[in-house]
PDB file of N, CA and C in Angstrom:
ATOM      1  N   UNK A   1     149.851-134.285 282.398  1.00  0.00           N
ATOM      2  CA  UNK A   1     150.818-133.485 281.667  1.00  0.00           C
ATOM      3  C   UNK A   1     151.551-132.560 282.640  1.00  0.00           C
ATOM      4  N   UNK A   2     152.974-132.685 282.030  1.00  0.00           N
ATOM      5  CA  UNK A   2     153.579-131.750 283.887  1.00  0.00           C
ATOM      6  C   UNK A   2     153.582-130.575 282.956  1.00  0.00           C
ATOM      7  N   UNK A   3     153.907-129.353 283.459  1.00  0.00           N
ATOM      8  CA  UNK A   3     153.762-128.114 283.352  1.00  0.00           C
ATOM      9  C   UNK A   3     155.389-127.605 283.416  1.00  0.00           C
ATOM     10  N   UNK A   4     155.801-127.245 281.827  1.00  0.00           N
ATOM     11  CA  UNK A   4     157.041-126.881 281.553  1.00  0.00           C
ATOM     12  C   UNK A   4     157.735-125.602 281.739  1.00  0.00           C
ATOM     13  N   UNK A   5     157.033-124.986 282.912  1.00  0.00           N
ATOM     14  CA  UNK A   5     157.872-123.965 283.274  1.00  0.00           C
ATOM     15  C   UNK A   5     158.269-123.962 284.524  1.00  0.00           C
ATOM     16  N   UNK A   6     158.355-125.242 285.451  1.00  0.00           N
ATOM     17  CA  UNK A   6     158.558-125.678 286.731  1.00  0.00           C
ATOM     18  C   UNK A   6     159.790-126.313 286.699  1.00  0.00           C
ATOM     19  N   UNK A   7     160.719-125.922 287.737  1.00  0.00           N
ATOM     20  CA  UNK A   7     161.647-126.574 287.800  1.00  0.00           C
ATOM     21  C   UNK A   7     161.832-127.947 288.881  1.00  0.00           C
ATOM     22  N   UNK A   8     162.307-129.276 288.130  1.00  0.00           N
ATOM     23  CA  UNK A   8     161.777-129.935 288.844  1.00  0.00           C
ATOM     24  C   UNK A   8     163.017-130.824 289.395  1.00  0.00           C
ATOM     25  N   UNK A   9     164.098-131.631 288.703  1.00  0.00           N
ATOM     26  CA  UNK A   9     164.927-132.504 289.267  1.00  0.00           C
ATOM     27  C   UNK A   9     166.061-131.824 289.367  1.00  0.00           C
ATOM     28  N   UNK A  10     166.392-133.062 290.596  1.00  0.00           N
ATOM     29  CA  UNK A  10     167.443-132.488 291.293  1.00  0.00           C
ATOM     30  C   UNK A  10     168.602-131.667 290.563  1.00  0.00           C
ATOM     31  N   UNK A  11     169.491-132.426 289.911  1.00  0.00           N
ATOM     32  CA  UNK A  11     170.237-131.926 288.358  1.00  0.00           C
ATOM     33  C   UNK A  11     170.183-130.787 287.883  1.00  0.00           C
ATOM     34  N   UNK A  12     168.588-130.325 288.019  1.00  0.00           N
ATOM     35  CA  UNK A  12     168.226-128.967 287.637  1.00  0.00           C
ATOM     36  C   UNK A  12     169.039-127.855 288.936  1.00  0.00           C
ATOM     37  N   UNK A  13     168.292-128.248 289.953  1.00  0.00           N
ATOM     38  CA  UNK A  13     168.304-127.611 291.020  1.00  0.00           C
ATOM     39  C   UNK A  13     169.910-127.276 291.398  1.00  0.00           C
ATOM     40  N   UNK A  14     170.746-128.246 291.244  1.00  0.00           N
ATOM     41  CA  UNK A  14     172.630-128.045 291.510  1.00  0.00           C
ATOM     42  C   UNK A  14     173.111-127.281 290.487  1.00  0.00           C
ATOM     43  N   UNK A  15     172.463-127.271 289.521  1.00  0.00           N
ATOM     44  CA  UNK A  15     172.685-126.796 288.363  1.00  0.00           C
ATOM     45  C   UNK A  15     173.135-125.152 288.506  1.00  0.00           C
ATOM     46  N   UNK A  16     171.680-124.295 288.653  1.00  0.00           N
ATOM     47  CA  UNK A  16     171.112-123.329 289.280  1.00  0.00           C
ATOM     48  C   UNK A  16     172.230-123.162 290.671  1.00  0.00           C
ATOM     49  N   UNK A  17     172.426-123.700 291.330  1.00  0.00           N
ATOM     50  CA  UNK A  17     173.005-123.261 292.940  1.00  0.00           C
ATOM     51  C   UNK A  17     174.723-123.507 292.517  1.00  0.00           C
ATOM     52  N   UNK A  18     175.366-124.145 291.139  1.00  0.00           N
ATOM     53  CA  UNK A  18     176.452-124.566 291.102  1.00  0.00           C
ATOM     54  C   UNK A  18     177.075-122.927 289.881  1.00  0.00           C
ATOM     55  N   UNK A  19     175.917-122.983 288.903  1.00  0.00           N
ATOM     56  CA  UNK A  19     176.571-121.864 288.163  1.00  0.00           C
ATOM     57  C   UNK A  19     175.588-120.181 288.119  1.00  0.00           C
ATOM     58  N   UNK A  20     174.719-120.586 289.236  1.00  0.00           N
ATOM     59  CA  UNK A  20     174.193-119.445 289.118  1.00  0.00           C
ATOM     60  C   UNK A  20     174.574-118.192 290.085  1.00  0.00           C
ATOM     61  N   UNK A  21     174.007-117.303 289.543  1.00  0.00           N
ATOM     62  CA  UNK A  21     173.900-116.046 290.791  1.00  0.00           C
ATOM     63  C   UNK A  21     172.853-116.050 292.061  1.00  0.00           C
ATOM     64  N   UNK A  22     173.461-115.365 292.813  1.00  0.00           N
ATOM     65  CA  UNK A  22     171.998-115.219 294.114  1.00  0.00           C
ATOM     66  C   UNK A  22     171.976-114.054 294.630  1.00  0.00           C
ATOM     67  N   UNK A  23     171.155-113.238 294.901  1.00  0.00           N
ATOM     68  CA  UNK A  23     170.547-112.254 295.394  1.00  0.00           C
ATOM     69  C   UNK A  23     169.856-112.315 296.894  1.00  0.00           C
ATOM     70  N   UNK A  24     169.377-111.544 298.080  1.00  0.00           N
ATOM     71  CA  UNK A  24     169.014-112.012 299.326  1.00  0.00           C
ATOM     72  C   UNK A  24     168.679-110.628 299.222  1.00  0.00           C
ATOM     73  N   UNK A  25     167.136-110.526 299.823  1.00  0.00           N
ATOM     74  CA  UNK A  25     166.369-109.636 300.763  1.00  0.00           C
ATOM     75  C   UNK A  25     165.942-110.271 301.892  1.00  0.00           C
ATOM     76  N   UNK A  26     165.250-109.279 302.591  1.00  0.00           N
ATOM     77  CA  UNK A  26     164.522-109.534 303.763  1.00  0.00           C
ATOM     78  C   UNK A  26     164.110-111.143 303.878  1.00  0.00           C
ATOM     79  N   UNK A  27     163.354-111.342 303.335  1.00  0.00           N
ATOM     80  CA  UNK A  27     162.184-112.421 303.038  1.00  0.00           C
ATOM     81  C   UNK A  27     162.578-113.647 302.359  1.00  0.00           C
ATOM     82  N   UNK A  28     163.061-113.134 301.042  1.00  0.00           N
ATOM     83  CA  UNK A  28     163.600-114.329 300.422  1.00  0.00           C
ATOM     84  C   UNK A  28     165.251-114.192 299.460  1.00  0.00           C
ATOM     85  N   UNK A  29     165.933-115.096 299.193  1.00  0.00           N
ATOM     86  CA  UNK A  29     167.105-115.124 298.360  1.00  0.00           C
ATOM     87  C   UNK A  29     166.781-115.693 297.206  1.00  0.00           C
ATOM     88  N   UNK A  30     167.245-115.382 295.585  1.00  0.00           N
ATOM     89  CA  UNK A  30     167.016-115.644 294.785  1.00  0.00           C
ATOM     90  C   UNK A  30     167.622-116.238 293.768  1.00  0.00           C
ATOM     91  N   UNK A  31     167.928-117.239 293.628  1.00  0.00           N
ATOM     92  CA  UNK A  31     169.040-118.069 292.952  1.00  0.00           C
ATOM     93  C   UNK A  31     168.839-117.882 290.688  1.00  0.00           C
ATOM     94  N   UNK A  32     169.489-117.433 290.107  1.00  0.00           N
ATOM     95  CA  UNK A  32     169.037-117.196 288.736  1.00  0.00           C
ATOM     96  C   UNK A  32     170.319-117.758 288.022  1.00  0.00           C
ATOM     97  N   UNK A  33     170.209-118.408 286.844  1.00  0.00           N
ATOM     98  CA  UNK A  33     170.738-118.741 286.097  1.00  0.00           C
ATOM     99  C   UNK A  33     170.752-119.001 284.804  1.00  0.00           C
ATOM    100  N   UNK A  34     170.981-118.438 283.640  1.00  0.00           N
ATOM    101  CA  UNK A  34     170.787-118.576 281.938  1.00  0.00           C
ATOM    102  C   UNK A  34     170.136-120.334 281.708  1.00  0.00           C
ATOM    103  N   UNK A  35     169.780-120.442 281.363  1.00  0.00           N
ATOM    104  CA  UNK A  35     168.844-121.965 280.738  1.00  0.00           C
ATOM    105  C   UNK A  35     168.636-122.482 279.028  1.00  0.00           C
ATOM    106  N   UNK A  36     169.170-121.488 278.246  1.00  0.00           N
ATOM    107  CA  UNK A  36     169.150-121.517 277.240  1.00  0.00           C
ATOM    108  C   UNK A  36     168.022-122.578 276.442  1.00  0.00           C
ATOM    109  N   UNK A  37     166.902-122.067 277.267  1.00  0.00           N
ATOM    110  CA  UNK A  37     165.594-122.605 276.690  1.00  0.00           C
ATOM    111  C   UNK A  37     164.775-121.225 276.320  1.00  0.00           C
ATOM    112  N   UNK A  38     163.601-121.753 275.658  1.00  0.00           N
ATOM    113  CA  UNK A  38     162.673-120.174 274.925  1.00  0.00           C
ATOM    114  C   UNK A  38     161.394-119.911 275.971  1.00  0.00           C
ATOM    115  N   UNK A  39     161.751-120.848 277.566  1.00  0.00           N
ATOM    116  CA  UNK A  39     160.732-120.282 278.448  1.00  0.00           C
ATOM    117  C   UNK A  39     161.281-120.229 280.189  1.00  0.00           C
ATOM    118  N   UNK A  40     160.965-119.506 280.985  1.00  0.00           N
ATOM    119  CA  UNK A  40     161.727-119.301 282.353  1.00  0.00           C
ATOM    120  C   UNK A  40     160.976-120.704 282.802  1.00  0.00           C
ATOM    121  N   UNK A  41     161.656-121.302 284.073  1.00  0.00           N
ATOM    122  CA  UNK A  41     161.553-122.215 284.765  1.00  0.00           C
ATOM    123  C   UNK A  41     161.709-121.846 285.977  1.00  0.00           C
ATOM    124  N   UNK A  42     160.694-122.056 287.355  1.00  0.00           N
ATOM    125  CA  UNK A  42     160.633-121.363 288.338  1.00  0.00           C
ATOM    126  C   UNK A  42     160.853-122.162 289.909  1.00  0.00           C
ATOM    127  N   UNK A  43     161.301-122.207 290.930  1.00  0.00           N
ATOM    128  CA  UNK A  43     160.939-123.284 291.614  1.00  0.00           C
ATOM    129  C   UNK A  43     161.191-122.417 293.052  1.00  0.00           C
ATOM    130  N   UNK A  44     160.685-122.941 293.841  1.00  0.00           N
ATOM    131  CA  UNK A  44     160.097-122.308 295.482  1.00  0.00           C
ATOM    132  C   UNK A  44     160.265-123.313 296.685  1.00  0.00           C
ATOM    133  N   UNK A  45     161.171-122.799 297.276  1.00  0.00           N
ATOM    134  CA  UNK A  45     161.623-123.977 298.214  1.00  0.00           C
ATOM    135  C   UNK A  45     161.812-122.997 299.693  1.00  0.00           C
ATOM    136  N   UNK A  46     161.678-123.464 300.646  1.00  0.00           N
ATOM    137  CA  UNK A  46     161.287-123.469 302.181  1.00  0.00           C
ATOM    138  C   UNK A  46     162.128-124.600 302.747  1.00  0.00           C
ATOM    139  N   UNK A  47     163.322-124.228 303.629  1.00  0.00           N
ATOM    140  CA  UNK A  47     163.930-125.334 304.382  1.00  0.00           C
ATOM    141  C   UNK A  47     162.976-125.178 305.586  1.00  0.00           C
ATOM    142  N   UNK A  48     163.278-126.390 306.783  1.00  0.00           N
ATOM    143  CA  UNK A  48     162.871-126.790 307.827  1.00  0.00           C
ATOM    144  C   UNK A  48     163.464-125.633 308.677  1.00  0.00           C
ATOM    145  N   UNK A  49     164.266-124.487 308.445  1.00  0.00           N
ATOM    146  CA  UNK A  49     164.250-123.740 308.803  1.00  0.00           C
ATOM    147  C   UNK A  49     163.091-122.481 309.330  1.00  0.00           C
ATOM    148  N   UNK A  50     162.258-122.237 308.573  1.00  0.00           N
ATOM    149  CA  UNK A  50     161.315-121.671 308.151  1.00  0.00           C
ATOM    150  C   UNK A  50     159.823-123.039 308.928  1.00  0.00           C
ATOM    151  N   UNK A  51     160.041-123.661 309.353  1.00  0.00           N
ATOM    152  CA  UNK A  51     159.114-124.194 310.093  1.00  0.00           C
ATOM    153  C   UNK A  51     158.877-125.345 309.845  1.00  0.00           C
ATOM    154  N   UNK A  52     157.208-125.902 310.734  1.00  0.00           N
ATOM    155  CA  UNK A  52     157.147-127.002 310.446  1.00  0.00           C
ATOM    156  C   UNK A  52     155.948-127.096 308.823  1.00  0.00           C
ATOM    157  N   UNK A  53     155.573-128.124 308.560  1.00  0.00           N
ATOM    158  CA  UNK A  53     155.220-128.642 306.871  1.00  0.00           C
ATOM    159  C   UNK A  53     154.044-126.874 306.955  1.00  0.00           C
ATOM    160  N   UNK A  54     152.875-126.471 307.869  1.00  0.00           N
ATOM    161  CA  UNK A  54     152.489-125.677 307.550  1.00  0.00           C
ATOM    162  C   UNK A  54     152.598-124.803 307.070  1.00  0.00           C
ATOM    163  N   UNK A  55     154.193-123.907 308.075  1.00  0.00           N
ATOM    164  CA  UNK A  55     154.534-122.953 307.826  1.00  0.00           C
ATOM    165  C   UNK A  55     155.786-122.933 306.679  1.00  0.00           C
ATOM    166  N   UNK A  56     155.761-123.950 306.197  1.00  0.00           N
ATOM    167  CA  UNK A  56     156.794-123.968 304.688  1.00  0.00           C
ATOM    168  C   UNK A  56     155.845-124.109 303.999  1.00  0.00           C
ATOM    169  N   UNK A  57     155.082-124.584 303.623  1.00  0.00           N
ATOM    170  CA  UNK A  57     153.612-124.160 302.372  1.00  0.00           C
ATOM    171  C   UNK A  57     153.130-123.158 302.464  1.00  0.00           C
ATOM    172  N   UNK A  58     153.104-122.611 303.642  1.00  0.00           N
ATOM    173  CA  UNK A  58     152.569-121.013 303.360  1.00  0.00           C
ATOM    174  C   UNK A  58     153.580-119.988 303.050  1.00  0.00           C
ATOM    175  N   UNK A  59     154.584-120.096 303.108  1.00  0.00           N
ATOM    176  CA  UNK A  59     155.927-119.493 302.830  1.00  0.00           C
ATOM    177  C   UNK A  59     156.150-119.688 301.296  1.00  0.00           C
ATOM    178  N   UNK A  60     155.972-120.991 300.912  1.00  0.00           N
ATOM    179  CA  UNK A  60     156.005-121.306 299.190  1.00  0.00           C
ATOM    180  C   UNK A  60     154.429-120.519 298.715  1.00  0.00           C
ATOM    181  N   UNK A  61     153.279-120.184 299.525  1.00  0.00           N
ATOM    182  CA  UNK A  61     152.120-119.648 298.578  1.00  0.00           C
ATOM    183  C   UNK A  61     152.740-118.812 298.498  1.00  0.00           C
ATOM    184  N   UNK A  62     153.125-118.291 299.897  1.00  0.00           N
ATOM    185  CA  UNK A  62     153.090-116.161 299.657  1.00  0.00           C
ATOM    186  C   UNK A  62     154.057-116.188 298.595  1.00  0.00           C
ATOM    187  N   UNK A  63     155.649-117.138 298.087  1.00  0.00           N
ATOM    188  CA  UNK A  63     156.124-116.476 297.069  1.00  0.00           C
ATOM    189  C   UNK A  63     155.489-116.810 296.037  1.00  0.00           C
ATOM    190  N   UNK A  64     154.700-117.847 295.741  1.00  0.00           N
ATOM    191  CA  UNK A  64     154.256-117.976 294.559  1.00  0.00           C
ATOM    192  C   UNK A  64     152.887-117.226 294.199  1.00  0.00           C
ATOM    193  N   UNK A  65     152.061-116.588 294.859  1.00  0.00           N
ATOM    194  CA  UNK A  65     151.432-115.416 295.028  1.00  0.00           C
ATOM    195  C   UNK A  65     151.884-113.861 294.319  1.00  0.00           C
ATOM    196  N   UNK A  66     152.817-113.748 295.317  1.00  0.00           N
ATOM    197  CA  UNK A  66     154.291-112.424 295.421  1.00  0.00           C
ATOM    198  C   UNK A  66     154.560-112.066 293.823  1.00  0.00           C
ATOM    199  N   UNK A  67     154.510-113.324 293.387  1.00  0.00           N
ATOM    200  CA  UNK A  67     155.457-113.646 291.428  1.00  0.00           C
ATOM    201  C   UNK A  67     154.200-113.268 291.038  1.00  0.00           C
ATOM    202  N   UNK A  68     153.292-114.075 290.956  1.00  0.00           N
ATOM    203  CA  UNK A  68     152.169-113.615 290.767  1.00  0.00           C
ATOM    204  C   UNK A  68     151.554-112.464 290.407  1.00  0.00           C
ATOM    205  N   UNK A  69     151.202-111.721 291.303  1.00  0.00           N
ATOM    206  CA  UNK A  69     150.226-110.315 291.612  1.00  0.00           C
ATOM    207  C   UNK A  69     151.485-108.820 291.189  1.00  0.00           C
ATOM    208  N   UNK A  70     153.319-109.671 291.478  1.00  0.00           N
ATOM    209  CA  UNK A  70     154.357-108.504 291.360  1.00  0.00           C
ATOM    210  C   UNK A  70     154.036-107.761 289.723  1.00  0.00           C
ATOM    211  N   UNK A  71     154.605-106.523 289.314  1.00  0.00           N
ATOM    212  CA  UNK A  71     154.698-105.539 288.293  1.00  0.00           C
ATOM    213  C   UNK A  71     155.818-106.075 287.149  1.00  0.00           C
ATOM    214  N   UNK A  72     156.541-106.880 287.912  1.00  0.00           N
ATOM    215  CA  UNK A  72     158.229-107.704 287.449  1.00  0.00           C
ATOM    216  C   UNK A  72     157.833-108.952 287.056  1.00  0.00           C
ATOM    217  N   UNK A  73     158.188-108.723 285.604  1.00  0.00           N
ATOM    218  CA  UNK A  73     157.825-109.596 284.145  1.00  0.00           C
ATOM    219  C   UNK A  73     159.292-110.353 284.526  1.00  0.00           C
ATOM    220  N   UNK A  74     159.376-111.635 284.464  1.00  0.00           N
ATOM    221  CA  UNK A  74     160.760-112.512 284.527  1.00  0.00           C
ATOM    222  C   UNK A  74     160.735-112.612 282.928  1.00  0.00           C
ATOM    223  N   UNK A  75     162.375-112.377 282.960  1.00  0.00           N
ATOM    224  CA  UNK A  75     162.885-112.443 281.372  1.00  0.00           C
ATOM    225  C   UNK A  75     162.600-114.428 280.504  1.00  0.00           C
ATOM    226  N   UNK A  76     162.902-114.446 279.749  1.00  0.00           N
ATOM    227  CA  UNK A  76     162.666-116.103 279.234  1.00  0.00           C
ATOM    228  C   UNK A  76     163.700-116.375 278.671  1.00  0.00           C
ATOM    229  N   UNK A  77     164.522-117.267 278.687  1.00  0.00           N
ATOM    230  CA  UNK A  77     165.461-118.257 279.497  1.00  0.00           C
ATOM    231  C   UNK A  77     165.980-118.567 280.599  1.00  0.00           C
ATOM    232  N   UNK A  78     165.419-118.490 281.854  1.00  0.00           N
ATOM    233  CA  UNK A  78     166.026-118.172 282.566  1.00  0.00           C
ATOM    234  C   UNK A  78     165.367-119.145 283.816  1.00  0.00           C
ATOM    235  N   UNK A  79     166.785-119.964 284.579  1.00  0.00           N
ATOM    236  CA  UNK A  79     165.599-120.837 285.639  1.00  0.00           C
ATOM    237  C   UNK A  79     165.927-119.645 287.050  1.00  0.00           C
ATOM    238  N   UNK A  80     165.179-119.794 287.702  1.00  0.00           N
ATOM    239  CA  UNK A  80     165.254-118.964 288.696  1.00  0.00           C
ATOM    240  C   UNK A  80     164.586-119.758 290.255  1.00  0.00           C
ATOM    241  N   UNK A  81     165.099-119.790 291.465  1.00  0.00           N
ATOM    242  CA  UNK A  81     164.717-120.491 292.139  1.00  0.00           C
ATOM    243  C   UNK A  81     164.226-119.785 293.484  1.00  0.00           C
ATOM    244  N   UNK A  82     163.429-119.248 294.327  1.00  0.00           N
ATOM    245  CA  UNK A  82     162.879-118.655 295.412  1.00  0.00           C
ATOM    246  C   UNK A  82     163.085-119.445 296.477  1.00  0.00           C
ATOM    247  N   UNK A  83     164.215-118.845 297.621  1.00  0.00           N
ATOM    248  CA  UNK A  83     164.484-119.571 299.023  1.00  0.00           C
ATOM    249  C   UNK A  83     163.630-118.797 300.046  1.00  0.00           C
ATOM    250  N   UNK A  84     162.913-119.293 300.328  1.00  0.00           N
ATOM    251  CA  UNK A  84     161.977-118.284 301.988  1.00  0.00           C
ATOM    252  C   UNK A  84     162.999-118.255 303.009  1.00  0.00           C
ATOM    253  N   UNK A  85     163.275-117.112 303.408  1.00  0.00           N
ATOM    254  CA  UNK A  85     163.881-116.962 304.521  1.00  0.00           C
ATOM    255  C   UNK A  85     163.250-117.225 306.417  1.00  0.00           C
ATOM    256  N   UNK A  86     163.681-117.456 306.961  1.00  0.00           N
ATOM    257  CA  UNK A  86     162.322-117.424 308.091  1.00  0.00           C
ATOM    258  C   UNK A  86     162.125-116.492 308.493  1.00  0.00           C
ATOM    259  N   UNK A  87     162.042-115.428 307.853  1.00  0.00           N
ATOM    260  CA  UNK A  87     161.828-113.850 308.771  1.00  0.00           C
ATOM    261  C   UNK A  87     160.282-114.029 307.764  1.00  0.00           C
ATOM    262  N   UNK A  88     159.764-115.131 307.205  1.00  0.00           N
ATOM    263  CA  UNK A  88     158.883-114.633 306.195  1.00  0.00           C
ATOM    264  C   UNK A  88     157.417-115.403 307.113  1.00  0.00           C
ATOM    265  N   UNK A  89     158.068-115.760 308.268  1.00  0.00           N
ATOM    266  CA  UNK A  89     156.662-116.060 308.597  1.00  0.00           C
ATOM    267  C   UNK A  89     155.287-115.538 309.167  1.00  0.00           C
ATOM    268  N   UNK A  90     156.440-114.617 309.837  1.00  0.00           N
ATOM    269  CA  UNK A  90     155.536-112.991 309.927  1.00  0.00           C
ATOM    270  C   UNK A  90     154.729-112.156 309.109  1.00  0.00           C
ATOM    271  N   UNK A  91     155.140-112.232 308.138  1.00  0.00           N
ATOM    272  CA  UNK A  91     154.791-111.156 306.878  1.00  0.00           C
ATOM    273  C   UNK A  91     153.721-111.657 305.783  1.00  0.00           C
ATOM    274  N   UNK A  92     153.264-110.396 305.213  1.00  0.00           N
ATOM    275  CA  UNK A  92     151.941-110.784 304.841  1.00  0.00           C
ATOM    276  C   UNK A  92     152.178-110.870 303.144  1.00  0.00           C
ATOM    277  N   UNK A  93     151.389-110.771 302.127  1.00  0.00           N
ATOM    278  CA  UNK A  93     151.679-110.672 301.168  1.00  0.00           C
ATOM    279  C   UNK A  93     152.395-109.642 300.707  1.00  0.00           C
ATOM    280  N   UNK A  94     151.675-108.682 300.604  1.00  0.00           N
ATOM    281  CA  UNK A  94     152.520-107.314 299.825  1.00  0.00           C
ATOM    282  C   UNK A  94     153.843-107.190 300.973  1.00  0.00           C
ATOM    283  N   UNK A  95     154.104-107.028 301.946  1.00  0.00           N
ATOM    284  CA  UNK A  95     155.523-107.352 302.205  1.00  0.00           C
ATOM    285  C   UNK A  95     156.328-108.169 301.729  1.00  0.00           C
ATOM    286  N   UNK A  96     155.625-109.555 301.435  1.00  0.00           N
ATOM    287  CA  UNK A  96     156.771-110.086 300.442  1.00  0.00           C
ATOM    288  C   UNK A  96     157.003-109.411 299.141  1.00  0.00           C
ATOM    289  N   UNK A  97     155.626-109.485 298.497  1.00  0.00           N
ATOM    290  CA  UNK A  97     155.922-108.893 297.051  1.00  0.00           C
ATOM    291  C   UNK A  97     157.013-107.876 296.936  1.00  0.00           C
ATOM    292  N   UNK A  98     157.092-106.898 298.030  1.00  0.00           N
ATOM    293  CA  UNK A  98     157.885-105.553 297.332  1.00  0.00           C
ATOM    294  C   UNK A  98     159.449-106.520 297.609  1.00  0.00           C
ATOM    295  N   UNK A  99     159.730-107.552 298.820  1.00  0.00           N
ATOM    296  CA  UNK A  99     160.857-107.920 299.169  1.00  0.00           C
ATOM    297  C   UNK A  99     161.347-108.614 297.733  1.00  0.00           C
ATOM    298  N   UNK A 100     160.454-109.379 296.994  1.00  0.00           N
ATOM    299  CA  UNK A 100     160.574-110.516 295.759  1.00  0.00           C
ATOM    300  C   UNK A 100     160.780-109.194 294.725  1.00  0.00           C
ATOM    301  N   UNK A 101     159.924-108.100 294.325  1.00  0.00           N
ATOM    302  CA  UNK A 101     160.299-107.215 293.726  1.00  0.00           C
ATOM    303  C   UNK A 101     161.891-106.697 293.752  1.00  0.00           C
ATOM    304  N   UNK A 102     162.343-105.952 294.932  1.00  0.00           N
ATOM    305  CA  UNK A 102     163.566-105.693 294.852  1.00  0.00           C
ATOM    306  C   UNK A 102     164.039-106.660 294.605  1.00  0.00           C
ATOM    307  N   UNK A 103     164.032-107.592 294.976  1.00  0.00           N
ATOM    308  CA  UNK A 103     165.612-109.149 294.875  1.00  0.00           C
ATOM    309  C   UNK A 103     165.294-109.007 293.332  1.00  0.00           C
ATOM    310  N   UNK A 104     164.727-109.291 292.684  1.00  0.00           N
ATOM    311  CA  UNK A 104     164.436-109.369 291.330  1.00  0.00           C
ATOM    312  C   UNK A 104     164.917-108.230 290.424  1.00  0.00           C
ATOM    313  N   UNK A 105     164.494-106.540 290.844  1.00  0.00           N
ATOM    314  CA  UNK A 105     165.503-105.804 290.170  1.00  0.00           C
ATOM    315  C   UNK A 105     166.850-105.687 290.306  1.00  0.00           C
ATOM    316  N   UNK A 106     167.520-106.133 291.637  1.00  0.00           N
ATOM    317  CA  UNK A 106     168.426-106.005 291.845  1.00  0.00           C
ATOM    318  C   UNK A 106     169.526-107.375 290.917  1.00  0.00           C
ATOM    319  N   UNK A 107     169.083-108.424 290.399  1.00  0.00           N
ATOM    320  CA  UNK A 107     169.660-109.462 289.791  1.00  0.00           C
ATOM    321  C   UNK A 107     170.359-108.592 288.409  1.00  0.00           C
ATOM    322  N   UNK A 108     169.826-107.602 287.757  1.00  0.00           N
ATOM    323  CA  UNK A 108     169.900-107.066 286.540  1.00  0.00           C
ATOM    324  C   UNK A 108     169.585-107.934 285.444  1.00  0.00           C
ATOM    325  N   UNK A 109     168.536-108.858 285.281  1.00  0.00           N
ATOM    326  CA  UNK A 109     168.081-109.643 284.145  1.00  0.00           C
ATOM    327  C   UNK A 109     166.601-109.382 284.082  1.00  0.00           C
ATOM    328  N   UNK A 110     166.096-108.821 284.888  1.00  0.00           N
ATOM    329  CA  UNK A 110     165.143-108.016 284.552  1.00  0.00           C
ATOM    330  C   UNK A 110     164.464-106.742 284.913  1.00  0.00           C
TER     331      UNK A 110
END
């Protein structure tokens, strides 16, 4: 059973980068867009920028961690997509979190 709050095909993904907004901190940029569904859809992506296969999976934990453990409730409809920047390979968790925190208040949707 796949898990319906993941964002998954491509379609989705142009979708999001064609009519959405984006936001950029330190660490990561944040792509958000209305979905007019009754649950958020989330997705975490790491270019080859950001390293080789290791250091882009650990770049996708810490944000999916970051969402995680953060104080910042994501609103529902809404797909939202997490780009790791490569300044994130340095940094530990709670440095991301507060970086994913601000990008997130700063969108004004939540």
């Amino acid at each position: 059973m796949l898990k319906r709050n993941v964002l998954r095909y491509q379609r989705a993904f142009d979708r999001v980068y064609r009519k959405g907004k984006s936001i950029g901190d330190r660490f990561v940029v944040v792509f958000f867009v209305r979905n007019n569904l009754d649950y958020t859809r989330t997705g975490f992506l790491a270019s080859k920028k950001v390293g080789n296969s290791v250091r882009r999976n650990r770049a996708r934990r810490l944000m999916k961690e970051s969402l995680r453990l953060t104080s910042v409730e994501l609103p529902k409809g809404y797909d939202f997509i997490f780009i790791a920047r490569n300044t994130i390979i340095d940094a530990n968790c709670q440095q991301v979190q507060k970086s994913l925190e601000s990008a997130l208040k700063r969108t004004g949707v939540v």
